[in-house]
PDB file of N, CA and C in Angstrom:
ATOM      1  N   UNK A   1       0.827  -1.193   0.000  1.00  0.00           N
ATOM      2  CA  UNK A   1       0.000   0.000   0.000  1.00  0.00           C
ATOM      3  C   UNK A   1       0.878   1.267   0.000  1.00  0.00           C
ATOM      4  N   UNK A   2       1.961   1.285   0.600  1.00  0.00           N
ATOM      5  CA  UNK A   2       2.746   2.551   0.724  1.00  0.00           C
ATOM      6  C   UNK A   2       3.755   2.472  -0.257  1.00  0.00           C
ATOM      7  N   UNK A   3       3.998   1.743  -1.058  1.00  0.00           N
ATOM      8  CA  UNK A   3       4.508   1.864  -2.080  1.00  0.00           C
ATOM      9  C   UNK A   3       3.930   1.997  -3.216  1.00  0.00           C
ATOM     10  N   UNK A   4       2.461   1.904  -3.068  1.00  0.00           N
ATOM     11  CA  UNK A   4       1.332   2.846  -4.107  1.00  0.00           C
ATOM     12  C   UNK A   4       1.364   3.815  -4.358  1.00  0.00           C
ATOM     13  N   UNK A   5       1.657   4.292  -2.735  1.00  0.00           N
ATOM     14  CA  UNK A   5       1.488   6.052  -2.735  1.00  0.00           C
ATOM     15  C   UNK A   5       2.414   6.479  -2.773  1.00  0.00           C
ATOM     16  N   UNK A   6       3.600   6.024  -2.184  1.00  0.00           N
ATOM     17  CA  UNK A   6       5.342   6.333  -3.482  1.00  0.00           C
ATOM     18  C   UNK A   6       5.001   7.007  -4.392  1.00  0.00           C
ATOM     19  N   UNK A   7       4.817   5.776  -5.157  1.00  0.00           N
ATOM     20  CA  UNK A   7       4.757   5.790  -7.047  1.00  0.00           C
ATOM     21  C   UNK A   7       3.943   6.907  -7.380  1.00  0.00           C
ATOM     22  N   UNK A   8       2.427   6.932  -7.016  1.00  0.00           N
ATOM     23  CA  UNK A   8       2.096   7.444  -7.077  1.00  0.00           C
ATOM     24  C   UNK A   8       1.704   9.226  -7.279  1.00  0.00           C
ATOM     25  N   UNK A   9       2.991   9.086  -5.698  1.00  0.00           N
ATOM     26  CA  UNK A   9       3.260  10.591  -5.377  1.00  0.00           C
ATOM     27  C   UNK A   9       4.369  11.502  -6.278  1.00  0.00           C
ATOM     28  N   UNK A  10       5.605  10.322  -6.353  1.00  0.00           N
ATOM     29  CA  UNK A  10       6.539  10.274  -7.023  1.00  0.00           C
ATOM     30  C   UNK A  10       5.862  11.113  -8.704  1.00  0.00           C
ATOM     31  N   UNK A  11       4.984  10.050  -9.419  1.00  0.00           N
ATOM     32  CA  UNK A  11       4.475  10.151 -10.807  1.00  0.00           C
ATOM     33  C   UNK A  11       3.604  11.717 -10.746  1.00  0.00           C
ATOM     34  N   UNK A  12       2.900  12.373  -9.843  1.00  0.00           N
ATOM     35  CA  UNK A  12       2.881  13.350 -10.106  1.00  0.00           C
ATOM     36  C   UNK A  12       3.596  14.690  -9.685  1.00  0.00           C
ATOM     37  N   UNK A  13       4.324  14.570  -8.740  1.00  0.00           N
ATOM     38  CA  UNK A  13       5.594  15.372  -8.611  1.00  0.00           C
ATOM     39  C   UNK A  13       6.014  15.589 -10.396  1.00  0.00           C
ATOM     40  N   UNK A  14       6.726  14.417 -10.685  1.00  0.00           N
ATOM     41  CA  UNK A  14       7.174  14.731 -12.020  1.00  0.00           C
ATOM     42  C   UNK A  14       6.219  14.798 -12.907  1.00  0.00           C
ATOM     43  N   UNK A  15       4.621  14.770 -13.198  1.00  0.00           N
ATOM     44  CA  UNK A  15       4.308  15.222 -14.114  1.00  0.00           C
ATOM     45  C   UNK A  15       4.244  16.625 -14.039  1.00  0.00           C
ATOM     46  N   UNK A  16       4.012  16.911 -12.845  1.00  0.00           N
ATOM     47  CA  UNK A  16       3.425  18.637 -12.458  1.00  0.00           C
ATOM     48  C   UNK A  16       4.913  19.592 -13.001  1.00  0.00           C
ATOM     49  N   UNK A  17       5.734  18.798 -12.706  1.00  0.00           N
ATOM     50  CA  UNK A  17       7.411  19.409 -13.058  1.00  0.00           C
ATOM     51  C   UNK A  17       7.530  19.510 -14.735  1.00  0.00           C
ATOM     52  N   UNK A  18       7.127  18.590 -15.538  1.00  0.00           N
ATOM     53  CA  UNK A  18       6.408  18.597 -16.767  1.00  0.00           C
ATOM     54  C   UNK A  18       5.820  19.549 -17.301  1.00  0.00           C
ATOM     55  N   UNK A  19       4.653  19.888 -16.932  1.00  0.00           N
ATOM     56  CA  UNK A  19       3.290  20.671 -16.821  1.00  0.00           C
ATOM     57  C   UNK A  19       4.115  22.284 -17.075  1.00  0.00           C
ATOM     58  N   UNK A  20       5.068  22.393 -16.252  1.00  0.00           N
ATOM     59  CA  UNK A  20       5.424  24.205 -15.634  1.00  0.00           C
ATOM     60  C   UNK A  20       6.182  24.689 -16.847  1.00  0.00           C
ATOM     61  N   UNK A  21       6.119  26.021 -16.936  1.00  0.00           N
ATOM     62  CA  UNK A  21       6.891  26.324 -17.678  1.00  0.00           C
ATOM     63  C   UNK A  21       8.410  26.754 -17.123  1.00  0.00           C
ATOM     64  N   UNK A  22       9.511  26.214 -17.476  1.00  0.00           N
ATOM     65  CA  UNK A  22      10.520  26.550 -17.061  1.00  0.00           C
ATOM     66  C   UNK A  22      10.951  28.081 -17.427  1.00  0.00           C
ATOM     67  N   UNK A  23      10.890  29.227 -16.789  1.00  0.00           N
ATOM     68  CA  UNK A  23      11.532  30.387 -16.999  1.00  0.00           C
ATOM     69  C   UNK A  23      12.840  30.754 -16.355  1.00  0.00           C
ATOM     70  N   UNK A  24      13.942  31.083 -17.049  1.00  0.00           N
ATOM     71  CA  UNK A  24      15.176  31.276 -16.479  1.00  0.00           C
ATOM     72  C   UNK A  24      15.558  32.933 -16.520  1.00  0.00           C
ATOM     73  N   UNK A  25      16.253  33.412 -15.538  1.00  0.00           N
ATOM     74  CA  UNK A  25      17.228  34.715 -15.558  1.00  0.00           C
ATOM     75  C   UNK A  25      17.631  35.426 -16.907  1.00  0.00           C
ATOM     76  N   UNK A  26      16.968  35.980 -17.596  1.00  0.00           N
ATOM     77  CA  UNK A  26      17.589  36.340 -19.042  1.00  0.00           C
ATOM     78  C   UNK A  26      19.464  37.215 -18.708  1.00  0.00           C
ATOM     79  N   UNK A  27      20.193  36.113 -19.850  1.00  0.00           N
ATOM     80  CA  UNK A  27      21.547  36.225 -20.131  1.00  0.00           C
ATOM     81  C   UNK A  27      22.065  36.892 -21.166  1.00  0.00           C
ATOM     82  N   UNK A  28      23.254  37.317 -21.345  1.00  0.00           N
ATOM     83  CA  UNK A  28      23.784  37.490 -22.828  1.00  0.00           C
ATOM     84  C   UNK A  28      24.433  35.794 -23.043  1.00  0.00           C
ATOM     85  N   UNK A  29      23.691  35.286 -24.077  1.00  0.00           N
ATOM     86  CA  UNK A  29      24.526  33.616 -24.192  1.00  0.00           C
ATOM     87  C   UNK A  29      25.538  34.022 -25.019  1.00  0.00           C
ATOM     88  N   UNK A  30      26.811  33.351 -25.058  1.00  0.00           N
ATOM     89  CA  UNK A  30      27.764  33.295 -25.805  1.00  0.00           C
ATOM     90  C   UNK A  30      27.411  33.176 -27.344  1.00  0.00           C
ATOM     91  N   UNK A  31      28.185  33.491 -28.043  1.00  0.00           N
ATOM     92  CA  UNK A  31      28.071  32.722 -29.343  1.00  0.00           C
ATOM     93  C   UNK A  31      29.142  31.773 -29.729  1.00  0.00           C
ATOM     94  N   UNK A  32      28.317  30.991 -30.752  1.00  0.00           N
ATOM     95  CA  UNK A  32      29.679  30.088 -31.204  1.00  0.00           C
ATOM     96  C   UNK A  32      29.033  29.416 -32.669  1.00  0.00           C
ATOM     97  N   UNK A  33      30.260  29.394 -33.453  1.00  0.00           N
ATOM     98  CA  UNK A  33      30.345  29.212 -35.071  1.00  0.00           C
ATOM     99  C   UNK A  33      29.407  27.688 -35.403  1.00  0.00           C
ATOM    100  N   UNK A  34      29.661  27.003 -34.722  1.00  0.00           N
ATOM    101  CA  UNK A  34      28.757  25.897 -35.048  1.00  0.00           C
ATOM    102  C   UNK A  34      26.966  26.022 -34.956  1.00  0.00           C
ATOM    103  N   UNK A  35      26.935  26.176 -33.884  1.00  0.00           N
ATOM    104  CA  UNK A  35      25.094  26.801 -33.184  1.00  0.00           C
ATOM    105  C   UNK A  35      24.375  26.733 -34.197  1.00  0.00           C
ATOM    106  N   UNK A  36      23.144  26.388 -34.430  1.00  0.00           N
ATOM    107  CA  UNK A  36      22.285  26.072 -35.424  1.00  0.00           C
ATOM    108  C   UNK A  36      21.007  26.687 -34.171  1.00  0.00           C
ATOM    109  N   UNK A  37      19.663  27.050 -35.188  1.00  0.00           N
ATOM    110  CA  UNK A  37      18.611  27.183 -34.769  1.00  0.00           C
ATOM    111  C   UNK A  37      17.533  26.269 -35.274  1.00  0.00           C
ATOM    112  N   UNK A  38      16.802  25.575 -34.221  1.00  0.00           N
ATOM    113  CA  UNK A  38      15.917  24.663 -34.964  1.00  0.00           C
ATOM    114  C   UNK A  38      14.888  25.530 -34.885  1.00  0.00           C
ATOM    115  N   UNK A  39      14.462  25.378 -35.990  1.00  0.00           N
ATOM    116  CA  UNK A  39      13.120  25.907 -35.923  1.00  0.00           C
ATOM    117  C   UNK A  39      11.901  24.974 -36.248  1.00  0.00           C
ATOM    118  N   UNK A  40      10.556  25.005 -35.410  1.00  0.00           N
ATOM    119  CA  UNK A  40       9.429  23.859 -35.575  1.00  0.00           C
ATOM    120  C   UNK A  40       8.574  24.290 -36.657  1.00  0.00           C
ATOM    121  N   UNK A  41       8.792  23.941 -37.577  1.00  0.00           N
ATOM    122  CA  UNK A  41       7.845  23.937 -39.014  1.00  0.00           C
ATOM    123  C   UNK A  41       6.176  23.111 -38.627  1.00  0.00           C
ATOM    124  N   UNK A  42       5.108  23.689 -38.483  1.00  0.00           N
ATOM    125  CA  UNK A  42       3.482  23.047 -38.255  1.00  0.00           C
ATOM    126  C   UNK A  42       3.139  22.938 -39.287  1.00  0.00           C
ATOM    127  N   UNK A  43       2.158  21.695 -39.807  1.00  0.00           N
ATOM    128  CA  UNK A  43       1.183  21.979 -40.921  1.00  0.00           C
ATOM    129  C   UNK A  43       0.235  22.041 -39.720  1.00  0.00           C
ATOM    130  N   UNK A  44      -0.871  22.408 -39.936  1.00  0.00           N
ATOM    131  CA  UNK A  44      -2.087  22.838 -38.908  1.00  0.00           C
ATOM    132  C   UNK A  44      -3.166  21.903 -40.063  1.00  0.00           C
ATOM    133  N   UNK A  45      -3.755  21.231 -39.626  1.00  0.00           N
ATOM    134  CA  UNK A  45      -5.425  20.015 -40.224  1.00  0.00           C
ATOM    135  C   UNK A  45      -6.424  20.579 -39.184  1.00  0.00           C
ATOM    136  N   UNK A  46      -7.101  21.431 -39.725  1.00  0.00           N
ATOM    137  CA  UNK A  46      -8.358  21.665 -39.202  1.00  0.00           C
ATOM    138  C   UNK A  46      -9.547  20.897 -39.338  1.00  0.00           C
ATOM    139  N   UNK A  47     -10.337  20.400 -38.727  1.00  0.00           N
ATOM    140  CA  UNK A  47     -11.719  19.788 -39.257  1.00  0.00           C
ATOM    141  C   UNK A  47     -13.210  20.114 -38.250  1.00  0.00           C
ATOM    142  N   UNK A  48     -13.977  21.005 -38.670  1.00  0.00           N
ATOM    143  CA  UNK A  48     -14.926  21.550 -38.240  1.00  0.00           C
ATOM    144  C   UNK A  48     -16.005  20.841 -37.962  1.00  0.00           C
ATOM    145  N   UNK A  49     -17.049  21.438 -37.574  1.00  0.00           N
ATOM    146  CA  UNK A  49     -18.484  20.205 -36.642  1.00  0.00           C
ATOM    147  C   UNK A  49     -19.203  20.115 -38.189  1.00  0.00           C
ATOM    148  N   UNK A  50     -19.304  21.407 -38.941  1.00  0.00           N
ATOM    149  CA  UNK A  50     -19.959  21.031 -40.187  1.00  0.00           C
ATOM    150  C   UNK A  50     -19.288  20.286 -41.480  1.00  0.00           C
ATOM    151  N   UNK A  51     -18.575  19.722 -40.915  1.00  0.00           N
ATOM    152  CA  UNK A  51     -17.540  19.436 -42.111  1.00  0.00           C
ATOM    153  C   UNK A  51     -16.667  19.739 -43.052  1.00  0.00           C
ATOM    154  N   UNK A  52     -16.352  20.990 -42.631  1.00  0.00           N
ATOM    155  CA  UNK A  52     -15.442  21.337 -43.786  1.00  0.00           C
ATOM    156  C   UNK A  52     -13.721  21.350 -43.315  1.00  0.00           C
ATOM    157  N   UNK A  53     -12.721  21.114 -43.978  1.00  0.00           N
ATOM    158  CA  UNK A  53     -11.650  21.029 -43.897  1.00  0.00           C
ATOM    159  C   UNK A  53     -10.341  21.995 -44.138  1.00  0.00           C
ATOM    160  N   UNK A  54      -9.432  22.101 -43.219  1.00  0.00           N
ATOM    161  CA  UNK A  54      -8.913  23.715 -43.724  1.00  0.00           C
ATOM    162  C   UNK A  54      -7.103  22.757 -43.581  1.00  0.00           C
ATOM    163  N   UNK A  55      -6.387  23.316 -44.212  1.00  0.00           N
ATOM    164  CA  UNK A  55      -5.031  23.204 -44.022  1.00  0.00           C
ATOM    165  C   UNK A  55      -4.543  24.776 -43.650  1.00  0.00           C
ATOM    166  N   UNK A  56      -3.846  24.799 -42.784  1.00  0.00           N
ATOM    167  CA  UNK A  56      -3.232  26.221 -42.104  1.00  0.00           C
ATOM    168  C   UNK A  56      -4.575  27.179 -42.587  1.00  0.00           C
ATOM    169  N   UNK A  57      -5.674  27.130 -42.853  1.00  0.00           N
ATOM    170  CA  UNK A  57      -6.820  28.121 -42.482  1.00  0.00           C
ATOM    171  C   UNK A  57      -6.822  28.351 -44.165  1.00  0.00           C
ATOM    172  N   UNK A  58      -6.575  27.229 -44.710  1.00  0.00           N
ATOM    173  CA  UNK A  58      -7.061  27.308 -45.833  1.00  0.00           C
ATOM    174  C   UNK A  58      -7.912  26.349 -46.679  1.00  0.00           C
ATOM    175  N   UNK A  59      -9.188  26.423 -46.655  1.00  0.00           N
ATOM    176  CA  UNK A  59     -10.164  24.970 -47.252  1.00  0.00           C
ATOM    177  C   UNK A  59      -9.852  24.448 -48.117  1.00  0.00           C
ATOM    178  N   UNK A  60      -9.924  22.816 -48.298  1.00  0.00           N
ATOM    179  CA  UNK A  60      -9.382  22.010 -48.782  1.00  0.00           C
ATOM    180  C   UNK A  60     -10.200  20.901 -49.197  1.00  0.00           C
ATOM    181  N   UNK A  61     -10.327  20.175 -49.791  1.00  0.00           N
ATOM    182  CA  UNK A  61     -11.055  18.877 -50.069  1.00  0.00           C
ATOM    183  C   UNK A  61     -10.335  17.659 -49.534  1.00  0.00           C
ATOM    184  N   UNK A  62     -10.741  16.459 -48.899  1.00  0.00           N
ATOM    185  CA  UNK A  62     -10.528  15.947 -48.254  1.00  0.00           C
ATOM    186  C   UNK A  62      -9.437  14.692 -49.111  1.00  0.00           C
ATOM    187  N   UNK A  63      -9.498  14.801 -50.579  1.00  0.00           N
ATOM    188  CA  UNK A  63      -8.995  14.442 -51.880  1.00  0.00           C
ATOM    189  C   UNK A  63      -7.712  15.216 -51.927  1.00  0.00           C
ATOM    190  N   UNK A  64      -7.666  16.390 -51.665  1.00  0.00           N
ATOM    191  CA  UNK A  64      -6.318  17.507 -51.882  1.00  0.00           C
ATOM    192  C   UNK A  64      -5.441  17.000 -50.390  1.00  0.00           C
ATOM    193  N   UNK A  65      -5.505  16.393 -49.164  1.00  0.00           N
ATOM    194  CA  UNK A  65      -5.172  16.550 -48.101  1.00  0.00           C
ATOM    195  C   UNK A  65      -3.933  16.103 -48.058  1.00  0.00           C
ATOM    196  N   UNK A  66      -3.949  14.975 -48.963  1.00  0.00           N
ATOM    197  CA  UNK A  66      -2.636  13.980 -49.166  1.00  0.00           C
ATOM    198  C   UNK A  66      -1.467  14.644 -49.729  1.00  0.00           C
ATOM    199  N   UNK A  67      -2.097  15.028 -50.974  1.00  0.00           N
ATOM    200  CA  UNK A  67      -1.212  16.137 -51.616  1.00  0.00           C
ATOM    201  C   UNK A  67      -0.241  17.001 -51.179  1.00  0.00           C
ATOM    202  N   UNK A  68      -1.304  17.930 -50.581  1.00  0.00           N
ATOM    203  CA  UNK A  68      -0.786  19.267 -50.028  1.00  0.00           C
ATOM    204  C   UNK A  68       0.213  18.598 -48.249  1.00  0.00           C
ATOM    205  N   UNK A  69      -0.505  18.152 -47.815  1.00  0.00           N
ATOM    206  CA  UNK A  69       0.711  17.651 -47.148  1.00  0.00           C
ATOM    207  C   UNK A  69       2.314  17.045 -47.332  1.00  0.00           C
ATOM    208  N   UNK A  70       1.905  16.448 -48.030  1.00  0.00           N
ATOM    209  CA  UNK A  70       3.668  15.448 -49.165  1.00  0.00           C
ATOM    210  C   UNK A  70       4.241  16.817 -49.651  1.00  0.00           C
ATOM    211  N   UNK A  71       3.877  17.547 -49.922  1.00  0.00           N
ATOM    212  CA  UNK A  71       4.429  18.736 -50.670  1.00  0.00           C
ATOM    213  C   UNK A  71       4.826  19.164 -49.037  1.00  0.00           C
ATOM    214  N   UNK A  72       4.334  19.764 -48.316  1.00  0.00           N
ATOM    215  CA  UNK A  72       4.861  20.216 -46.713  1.00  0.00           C
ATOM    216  C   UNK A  72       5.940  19.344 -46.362  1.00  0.00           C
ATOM    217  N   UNK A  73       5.951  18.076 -46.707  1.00  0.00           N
ATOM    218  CA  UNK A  73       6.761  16.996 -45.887  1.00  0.00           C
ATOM    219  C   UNK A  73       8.008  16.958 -46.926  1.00  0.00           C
ATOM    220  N   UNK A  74       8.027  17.211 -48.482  1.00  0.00           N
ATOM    221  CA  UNK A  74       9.218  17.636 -49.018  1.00  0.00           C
ATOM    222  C   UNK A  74       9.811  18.895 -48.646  1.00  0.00           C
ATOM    223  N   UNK A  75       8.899  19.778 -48.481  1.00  0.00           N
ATOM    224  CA  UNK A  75       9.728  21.217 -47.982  1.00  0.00           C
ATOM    225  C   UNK A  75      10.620  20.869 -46.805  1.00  0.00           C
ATOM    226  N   UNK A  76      10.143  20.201 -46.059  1.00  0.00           N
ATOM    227  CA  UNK A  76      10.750  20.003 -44.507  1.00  0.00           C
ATOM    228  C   UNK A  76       9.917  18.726 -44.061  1.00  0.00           C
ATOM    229  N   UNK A  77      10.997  18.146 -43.910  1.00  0.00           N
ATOM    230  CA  UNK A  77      10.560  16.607 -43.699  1.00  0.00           C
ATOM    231  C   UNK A  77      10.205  16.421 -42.084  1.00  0.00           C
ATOM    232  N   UNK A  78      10.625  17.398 -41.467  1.00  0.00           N
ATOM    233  CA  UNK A  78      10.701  17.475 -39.845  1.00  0.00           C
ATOM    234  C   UNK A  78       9.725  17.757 -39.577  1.00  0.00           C
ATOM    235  N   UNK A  79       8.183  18.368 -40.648  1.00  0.00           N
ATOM    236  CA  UNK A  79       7.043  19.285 -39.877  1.00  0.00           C
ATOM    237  C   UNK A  79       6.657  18.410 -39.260  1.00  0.00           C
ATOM    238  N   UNK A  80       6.096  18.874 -38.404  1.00  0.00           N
ATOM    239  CA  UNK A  80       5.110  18.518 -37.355  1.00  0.00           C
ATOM    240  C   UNK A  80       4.003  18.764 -37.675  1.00  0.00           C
ATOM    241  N   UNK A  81       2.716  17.466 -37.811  1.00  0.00           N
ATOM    242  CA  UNK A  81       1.266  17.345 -38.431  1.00  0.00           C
ATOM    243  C   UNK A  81       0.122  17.909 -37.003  1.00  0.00           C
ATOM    244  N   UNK A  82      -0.045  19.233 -37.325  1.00  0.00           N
ATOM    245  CA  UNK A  82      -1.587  19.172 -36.083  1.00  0.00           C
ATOM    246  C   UNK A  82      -2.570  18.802 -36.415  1.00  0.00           C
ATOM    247  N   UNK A  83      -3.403  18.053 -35.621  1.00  0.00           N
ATOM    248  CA  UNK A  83      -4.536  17.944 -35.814  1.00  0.00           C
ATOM    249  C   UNK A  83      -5.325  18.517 -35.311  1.00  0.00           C
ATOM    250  N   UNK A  84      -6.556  19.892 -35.745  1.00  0.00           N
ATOM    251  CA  UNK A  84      -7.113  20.515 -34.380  1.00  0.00           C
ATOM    252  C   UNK A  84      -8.372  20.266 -35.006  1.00  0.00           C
ATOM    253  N   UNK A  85      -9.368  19.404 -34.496  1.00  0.00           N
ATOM    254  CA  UNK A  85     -10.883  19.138 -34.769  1.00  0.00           C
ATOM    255  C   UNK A  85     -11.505  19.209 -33.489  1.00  0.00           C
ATOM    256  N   UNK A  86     -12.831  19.788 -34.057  1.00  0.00           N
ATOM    257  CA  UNK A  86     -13.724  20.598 -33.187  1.00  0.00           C
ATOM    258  C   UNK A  86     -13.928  19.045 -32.263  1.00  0.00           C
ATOM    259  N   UNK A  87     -14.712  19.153 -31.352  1.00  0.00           N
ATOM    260  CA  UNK A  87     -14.748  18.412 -30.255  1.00  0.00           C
ATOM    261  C   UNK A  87     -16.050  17.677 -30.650  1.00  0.00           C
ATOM    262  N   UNK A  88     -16.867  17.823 -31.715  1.00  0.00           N
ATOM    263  CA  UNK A  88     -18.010  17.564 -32.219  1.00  0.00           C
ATOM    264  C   UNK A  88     -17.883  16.618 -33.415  1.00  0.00           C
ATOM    265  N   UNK A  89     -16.652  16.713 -33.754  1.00  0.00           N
ATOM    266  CA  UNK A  89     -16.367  15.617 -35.001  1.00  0.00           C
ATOM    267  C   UNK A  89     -15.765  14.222 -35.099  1.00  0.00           C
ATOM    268  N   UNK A  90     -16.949  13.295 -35.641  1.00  0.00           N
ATOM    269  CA  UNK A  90     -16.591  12.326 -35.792  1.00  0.00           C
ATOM    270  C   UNK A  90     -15.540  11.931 -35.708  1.00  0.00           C
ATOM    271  N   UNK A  91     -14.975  10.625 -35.073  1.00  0.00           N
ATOM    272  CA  UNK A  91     -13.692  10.004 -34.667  1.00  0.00           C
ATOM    273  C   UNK A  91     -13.324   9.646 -36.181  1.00  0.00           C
ATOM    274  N   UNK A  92     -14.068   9.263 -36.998  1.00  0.00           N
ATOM    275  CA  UNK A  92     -13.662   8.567 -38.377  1.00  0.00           C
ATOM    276  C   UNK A  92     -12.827   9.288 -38.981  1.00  0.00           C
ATOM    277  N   UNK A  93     -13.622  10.786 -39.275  1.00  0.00           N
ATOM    278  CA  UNK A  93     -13.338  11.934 -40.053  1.00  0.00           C
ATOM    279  C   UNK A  93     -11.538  12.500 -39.313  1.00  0.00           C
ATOM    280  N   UNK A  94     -11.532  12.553 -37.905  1.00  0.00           N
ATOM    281  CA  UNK A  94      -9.837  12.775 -37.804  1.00  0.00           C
ATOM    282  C   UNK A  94      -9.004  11.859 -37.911  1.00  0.00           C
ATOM    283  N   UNK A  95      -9.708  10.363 -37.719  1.00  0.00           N
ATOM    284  CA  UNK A  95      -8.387   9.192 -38.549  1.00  0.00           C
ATOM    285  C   UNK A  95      -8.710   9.299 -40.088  1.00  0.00           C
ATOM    286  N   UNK A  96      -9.200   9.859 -40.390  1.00  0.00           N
ATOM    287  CA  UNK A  96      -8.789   9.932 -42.390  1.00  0.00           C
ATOM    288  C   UNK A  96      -7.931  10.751 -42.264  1.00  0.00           C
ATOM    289  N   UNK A  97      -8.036  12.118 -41.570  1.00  0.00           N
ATOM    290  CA  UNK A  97      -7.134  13.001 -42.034  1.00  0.00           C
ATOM    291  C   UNK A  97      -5.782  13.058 -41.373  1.00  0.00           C
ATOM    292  N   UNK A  98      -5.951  11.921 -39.774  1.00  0.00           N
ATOM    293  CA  UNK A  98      -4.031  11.813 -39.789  1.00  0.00           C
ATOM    294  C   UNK A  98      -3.893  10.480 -40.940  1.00  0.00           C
ATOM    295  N   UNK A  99      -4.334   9.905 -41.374  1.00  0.00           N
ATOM    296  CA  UNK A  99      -4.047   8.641 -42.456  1.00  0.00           C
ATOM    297  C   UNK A  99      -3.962   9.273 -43.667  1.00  0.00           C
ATOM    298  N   UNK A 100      -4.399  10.576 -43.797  1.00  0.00           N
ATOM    299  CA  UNK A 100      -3.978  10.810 -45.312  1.00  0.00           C
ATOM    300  C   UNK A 100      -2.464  11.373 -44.968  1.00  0.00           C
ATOM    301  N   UNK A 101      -2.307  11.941 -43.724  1.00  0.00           N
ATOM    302  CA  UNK A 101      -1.203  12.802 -43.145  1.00  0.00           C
ATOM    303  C   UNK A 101      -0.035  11.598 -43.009  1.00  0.00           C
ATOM    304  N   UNK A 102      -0.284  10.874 -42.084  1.00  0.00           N
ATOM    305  CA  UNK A 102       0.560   9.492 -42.346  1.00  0.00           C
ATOM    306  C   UNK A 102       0.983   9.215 -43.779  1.00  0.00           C
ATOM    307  N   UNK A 103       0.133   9.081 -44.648  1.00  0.00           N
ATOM    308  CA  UNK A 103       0.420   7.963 -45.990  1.00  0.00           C
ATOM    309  C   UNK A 103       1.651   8.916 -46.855  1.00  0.00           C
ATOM    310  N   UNK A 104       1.441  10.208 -46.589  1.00  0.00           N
ATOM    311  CA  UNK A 104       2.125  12.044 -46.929  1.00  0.00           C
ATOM    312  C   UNK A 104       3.169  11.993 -46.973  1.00  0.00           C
ATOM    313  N   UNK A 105       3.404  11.129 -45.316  1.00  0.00           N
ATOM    314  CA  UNK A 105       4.821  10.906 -44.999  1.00  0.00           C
ATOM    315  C   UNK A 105       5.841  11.862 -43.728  1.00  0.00           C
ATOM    316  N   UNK A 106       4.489  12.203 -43.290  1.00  0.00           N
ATOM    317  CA  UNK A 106       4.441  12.914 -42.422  1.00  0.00           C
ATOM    318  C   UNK A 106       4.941  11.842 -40.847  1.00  0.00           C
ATOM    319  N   UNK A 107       5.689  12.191 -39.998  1.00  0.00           N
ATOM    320  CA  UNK A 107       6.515  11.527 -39.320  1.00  0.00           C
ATOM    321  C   UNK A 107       6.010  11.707 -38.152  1.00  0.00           C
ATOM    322  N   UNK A 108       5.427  12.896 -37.789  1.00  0.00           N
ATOM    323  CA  UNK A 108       5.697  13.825 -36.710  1.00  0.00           C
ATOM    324  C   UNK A 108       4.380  14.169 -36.724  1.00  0.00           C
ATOM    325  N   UNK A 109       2.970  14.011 -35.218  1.00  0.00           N
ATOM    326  CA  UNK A 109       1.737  14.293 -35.603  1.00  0.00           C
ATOM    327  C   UNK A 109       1.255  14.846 -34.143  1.00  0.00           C
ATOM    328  N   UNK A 110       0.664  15.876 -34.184  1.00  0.00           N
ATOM    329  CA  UNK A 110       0.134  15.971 -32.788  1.00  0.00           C
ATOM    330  C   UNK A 110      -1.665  16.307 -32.709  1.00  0.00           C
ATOM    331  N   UNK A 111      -1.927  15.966 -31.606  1.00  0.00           N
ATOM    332  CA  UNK A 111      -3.732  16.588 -31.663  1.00  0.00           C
ATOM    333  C   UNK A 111      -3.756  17.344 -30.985  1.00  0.00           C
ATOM    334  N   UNK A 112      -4.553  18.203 -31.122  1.00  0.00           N
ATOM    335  CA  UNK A 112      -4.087  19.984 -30.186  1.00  0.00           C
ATOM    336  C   UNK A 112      -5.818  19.730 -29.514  1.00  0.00           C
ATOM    337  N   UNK A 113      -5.198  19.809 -28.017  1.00  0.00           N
ATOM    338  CA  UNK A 113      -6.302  20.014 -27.275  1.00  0.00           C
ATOM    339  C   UNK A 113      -6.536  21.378 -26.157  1.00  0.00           C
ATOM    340  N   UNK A 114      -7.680  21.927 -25.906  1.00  0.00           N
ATOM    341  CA  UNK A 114      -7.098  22.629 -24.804  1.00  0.00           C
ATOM    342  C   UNK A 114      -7.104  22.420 -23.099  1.00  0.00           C
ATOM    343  N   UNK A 115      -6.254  23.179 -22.950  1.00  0.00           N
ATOM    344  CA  UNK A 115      -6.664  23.004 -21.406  1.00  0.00           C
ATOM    345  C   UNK A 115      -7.615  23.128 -20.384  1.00  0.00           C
ATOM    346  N   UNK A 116      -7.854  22.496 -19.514  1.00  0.00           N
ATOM    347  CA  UNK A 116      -9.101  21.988 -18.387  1.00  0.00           C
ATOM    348  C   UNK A 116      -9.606  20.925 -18.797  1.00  0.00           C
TER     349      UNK A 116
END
């Protein structure tokens, strides 16, 4: 029993440590010749309660999705796929559109929810 509440206690300590945003002391950082900046490239998959479909807030046919993604995933093979569908839409309708996102070649997929 008390090693339930260990684990337990333990597992949300570190999620809550997770959760925070780490803010640090602003520095002058050094520079140095190698240093690279990553930058996070999004495609954004919208899918609405009435059905219609947007890529980065632009409507799309559910036929074009494949497309226009593979073309995102040659620009930068690193993007990261969102998925943001209304809370009202069919489960079917957002596995087509990470499966067209998948088939794209898209690597990298997230579902954007909000908080509470």
């Amino acid at each position: 029993m008390i090693d339930t509440i260990f684990f337990l206690l333990v597992f949300f300590m570190v999620a809550s440590l997770s959760m925070t945003l780490q803010t640090g002391i602003s520095v002058n950082l050094p520079k140095a010749q190698a240093a690279e900046r990553e930058s996070v490239t999004k495609v954004t998959i919208s899918l609405t309660q009435d059905g219609r479909l947007y890529v980065d807030r632009e409507q799309v046919d559910q036929s074009a999705l494949a497309a226009i993604v593979a073309q995102r995933v040659r620009e930068n093979p690193r993007v990261v796929v969102v998925i943001n569908a209304d809370d009202k839409v069919e489960h079917g309708r957002v596995v087509a559109a990470m499966d067209a996102a998948k088939k794209a070649g898209a690597a990298r997929m997230a579902i954007a929810t909000r908080p509470g």
